[in-house]
N, C-alpha and C. Protein backbone atom coordinates (compact mmCIF):
# COMPACT_ATOMS: atom_id res chain seq x y z
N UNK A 1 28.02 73.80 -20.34
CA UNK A 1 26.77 73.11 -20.52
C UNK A 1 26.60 72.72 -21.99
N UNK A 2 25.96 71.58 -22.22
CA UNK A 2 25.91 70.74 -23.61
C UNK A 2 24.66 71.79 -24.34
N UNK A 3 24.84 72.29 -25.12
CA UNK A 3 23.42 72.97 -25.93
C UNK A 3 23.29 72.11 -26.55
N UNK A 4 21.41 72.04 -26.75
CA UNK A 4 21.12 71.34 -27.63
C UNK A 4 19.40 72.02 -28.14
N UNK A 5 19.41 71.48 -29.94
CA UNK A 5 18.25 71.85 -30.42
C UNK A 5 17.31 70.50 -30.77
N UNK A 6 15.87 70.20 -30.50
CA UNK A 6 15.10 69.15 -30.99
C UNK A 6 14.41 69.73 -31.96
N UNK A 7 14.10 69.15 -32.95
CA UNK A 7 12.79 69.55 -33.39
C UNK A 7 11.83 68.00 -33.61
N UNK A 8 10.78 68.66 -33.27
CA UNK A 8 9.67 67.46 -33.15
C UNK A 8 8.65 67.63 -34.26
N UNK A 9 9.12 67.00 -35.05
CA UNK A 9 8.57 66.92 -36.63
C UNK A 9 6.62 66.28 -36.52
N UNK A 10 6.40 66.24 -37.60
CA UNK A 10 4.61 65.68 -37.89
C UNK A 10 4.87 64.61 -38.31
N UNK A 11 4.22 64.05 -38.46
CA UNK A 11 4.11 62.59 -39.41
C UNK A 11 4.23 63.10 -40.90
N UNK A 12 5.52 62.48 -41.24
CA UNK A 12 5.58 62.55 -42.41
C UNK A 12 6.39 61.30 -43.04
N UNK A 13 6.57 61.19 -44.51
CA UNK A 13 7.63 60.19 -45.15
C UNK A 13 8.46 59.92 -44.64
N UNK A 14 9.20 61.30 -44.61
CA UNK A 14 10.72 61.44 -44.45
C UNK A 14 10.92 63.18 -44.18
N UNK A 15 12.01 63.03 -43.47
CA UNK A 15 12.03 64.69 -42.80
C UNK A 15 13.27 65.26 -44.02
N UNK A 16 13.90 64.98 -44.81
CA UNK A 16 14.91 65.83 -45.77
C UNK A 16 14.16 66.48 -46.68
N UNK A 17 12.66 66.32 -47.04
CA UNK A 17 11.96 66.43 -47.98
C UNK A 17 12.36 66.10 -49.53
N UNK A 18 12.67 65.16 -49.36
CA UNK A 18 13.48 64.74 -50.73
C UNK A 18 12.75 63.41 -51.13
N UNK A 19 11.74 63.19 -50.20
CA UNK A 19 11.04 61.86 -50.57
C UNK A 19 9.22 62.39 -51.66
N UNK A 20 9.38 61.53 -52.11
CA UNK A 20 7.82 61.88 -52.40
C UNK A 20 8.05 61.99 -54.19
N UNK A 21 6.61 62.26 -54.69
CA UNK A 21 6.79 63.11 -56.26
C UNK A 21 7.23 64.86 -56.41
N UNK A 22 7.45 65.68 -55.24
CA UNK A 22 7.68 66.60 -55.04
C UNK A 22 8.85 66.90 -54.03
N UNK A 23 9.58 68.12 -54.20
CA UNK A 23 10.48 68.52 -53.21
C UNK A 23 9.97 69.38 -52.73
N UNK A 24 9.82 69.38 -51.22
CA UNK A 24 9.28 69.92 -50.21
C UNK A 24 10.45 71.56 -49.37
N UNK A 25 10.26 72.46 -49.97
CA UNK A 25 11.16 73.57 -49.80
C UNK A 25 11.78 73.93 -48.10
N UNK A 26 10.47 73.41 -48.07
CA UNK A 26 10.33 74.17 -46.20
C UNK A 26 11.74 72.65 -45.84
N UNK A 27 11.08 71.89 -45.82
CA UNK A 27 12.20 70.65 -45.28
C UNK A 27 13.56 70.79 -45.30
N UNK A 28 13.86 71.32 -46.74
CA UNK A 28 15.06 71.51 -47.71
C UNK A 28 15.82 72.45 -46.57
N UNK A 29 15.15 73.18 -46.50
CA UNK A 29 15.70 74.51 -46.15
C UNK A 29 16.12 73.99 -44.40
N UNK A 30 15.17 73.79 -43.60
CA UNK A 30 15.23 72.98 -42.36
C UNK A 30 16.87 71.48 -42.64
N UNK A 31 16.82 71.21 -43.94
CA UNK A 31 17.91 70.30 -43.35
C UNK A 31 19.09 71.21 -43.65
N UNK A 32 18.65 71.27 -44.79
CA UNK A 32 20.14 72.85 -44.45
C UNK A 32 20.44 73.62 -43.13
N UNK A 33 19.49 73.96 -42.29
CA UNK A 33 20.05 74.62 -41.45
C UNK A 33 20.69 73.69 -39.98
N UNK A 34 20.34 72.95 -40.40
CA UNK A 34 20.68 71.92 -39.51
C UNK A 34 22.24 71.41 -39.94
N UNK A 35 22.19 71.32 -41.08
CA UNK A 35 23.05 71.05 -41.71
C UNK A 35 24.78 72.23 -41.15
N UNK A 36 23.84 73.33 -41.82
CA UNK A 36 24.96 74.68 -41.11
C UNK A 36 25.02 74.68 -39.66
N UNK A 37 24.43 74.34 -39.10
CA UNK A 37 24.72 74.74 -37.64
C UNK A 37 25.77 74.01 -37.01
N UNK A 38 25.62 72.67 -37.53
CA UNK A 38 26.01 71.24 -37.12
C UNK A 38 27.41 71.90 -37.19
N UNK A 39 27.89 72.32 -38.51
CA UNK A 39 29.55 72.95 -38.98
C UNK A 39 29.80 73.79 -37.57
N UNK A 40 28.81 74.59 -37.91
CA UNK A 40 29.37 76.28 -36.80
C UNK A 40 29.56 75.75 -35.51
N UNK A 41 28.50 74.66 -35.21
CA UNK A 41 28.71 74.48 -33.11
C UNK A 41 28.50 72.84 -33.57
N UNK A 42 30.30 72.38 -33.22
CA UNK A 42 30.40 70.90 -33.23
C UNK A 42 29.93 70.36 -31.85
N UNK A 43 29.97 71.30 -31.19
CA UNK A 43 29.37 70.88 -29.78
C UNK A 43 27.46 70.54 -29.47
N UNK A 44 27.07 71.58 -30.27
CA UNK A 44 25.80 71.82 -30.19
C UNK A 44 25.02 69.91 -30.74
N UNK A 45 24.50 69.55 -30.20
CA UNK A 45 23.67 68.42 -30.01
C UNK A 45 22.16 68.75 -30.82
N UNK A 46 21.72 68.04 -32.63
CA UNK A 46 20.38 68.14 -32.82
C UNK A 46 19.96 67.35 -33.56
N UNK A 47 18.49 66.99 -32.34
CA UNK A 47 17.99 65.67 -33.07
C UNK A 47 16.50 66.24 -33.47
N UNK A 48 16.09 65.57 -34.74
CA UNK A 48 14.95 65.46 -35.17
C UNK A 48 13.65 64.25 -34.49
N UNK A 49 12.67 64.58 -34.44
CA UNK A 49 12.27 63.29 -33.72
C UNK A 49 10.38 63.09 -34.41
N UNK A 50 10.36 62.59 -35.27
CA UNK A 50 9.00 62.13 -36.06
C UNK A 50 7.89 61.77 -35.35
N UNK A 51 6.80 62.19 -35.19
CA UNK A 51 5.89 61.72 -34.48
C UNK A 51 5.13 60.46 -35.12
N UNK A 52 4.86 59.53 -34.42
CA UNK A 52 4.80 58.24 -34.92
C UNK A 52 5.79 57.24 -35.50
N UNK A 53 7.01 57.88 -35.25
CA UNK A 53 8.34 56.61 -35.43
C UNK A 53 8.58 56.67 -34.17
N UNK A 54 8.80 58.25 -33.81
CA UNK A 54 9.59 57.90 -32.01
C UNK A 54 9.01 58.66 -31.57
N UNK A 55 7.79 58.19 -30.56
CA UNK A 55 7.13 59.08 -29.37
C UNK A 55 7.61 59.15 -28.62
N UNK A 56 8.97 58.71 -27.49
CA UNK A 56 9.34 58.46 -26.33
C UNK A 56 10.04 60.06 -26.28
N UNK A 57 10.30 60.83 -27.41
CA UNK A 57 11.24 61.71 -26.97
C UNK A 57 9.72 63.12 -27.07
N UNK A 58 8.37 62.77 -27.93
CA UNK A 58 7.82 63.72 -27.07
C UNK A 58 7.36 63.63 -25.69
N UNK A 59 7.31 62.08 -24.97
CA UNK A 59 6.59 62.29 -24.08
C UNK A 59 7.71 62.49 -22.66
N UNK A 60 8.60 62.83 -22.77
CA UNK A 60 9.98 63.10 -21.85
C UNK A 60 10.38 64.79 -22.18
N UNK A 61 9.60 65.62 -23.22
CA UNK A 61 9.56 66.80 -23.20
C UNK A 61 8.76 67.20 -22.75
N UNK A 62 8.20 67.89 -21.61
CA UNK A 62 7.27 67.90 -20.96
C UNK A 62 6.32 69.90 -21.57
N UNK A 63 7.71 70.39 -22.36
CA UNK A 63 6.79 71.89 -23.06
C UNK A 63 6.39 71.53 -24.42
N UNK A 64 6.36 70.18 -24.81
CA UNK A 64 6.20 69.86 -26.01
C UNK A 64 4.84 69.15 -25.81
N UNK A 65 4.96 68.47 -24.79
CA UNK A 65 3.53 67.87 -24.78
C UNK A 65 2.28 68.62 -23.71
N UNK A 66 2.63 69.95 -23.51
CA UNK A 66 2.09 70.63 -22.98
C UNK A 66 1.47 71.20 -24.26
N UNK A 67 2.26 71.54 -25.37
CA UNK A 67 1.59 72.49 -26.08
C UNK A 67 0.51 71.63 -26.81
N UNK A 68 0.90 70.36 -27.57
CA UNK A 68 0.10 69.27 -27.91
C UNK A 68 -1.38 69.09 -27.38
N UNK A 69 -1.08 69.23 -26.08
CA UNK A 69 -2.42 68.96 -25.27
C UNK A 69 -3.35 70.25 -25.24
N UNK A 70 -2.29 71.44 -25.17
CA UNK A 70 -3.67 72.60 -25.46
C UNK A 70 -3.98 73.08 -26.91
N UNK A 71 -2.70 72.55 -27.95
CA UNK A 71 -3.35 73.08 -29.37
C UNK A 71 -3.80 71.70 -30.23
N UNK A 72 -3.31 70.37 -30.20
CA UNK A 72 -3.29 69.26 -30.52
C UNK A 72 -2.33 69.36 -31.73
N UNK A 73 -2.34 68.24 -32.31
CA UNK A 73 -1.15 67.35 -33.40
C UNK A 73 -0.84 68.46 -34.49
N UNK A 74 -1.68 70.17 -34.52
CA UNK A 74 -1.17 70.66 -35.74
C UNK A 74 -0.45 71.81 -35.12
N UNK A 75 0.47 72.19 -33.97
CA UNK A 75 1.20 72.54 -33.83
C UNK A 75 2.69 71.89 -34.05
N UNK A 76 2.73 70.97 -34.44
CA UNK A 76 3.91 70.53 -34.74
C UNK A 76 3.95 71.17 -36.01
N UNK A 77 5.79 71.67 -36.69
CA UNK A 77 6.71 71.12 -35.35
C UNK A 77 6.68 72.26 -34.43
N UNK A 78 7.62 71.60 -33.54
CA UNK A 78 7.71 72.69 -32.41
C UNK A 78 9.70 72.23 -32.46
N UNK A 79 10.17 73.34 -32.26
CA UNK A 79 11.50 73.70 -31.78
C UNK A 79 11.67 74.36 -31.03
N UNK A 80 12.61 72.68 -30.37
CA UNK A 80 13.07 73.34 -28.33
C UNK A 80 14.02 73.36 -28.18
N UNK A 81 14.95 74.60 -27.64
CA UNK A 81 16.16 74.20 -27.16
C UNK A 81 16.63 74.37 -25.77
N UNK A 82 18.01 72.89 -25.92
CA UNK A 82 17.85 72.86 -24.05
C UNK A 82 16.68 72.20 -23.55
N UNK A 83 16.12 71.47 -24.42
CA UNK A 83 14.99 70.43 -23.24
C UNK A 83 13.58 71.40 -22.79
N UNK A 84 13.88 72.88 -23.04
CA UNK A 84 12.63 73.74 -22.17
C UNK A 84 12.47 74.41 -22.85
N UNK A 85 13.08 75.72 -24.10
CA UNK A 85 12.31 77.08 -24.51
C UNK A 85 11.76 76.48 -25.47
N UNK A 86 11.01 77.05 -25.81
CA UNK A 86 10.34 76.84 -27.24
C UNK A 86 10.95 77.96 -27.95
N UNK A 87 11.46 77.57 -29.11
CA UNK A 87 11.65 78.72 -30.35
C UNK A 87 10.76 78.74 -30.85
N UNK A 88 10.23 77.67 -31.63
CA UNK A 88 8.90 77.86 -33.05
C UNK A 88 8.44 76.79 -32.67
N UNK A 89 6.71 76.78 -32.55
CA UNK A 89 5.68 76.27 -32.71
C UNK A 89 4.72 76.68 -34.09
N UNK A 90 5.10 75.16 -34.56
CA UNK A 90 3.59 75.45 -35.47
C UNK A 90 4.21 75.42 -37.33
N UNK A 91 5.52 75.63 -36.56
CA UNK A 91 6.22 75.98 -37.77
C UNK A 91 8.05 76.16 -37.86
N UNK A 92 8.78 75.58 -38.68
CA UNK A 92 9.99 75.90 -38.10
C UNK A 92 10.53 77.08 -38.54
N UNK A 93 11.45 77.36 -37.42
CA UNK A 93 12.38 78.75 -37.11
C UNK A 93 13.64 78.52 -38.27
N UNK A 94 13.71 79.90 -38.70
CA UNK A 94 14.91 80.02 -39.48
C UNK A 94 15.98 79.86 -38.97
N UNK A 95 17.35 80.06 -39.72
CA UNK A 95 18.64 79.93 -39.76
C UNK A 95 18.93 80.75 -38.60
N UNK A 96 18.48 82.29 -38.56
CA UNK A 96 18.66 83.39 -37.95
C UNK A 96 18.10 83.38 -36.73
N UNK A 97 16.66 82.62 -36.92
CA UNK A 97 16.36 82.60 -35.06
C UNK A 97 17.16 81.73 -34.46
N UNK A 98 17.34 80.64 -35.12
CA UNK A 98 17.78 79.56 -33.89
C UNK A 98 19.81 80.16 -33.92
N UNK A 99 19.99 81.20 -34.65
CA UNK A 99 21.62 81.59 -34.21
C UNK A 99 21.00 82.85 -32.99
N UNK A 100 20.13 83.43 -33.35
CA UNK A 100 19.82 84.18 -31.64
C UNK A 100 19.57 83.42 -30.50
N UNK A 101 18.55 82.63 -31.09
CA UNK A 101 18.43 81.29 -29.77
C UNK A 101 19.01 81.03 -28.93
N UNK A 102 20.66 80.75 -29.92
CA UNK A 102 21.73 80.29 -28.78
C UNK A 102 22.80 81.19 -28.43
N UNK A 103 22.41 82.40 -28.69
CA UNK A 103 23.02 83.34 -28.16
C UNK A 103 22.49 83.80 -26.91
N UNK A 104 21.07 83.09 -26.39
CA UNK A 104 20.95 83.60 -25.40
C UNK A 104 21.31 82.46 -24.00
């Protein structure tokens, strides 16, 4: 089976956090791990997806726009893997959760 991780970002600039008058740590760190994972599992499939550039991929997640609808727009992000669990809402998951993640 294809694993795969989304994360469904907020409205922002740009998701590397490298845009702006400031560098944004949390981002940094988020593309890094994306970054590492990508190495460790060439198989593993992960897309980022901005709210307000591309809605089509929250509204085809159906635990993503579940949570939306009962907490609204400041639970993002949310990280899903596999289309259904949620790892982190509200906030993204470290290096270390999302390597348990897919250990399960």
């Amino acid at each position: 089976m294809q694993r795969s991780i989304e994360i469904f970002d907020p409205s922002m600039c740009c998701s590397s956090g490298l845009c702006g008058p400031t560098i944004d740590p949390t981002l940094m760190e988020v593309s890094e791990t994306v970054t590492r994972l990508r190495k460790e599992h060439p198989d593993l499939t992960i897309d980022r997806h901005m709210f307000g550039r591309a809605f089509e991929p929250f509204t085809r997640t159906s635990v993503v726009m579940d949570l939306i609808k009962e907490r609204g727009l400041g639970v993002l992000p949310i990280t899903v893997l596999d289309g259904r669990t949620v790892v982190a809402a509200g906030r993204y998951p470290s290096y270390d959760e999302l390597k348990q993640a897919l250990k399960r």
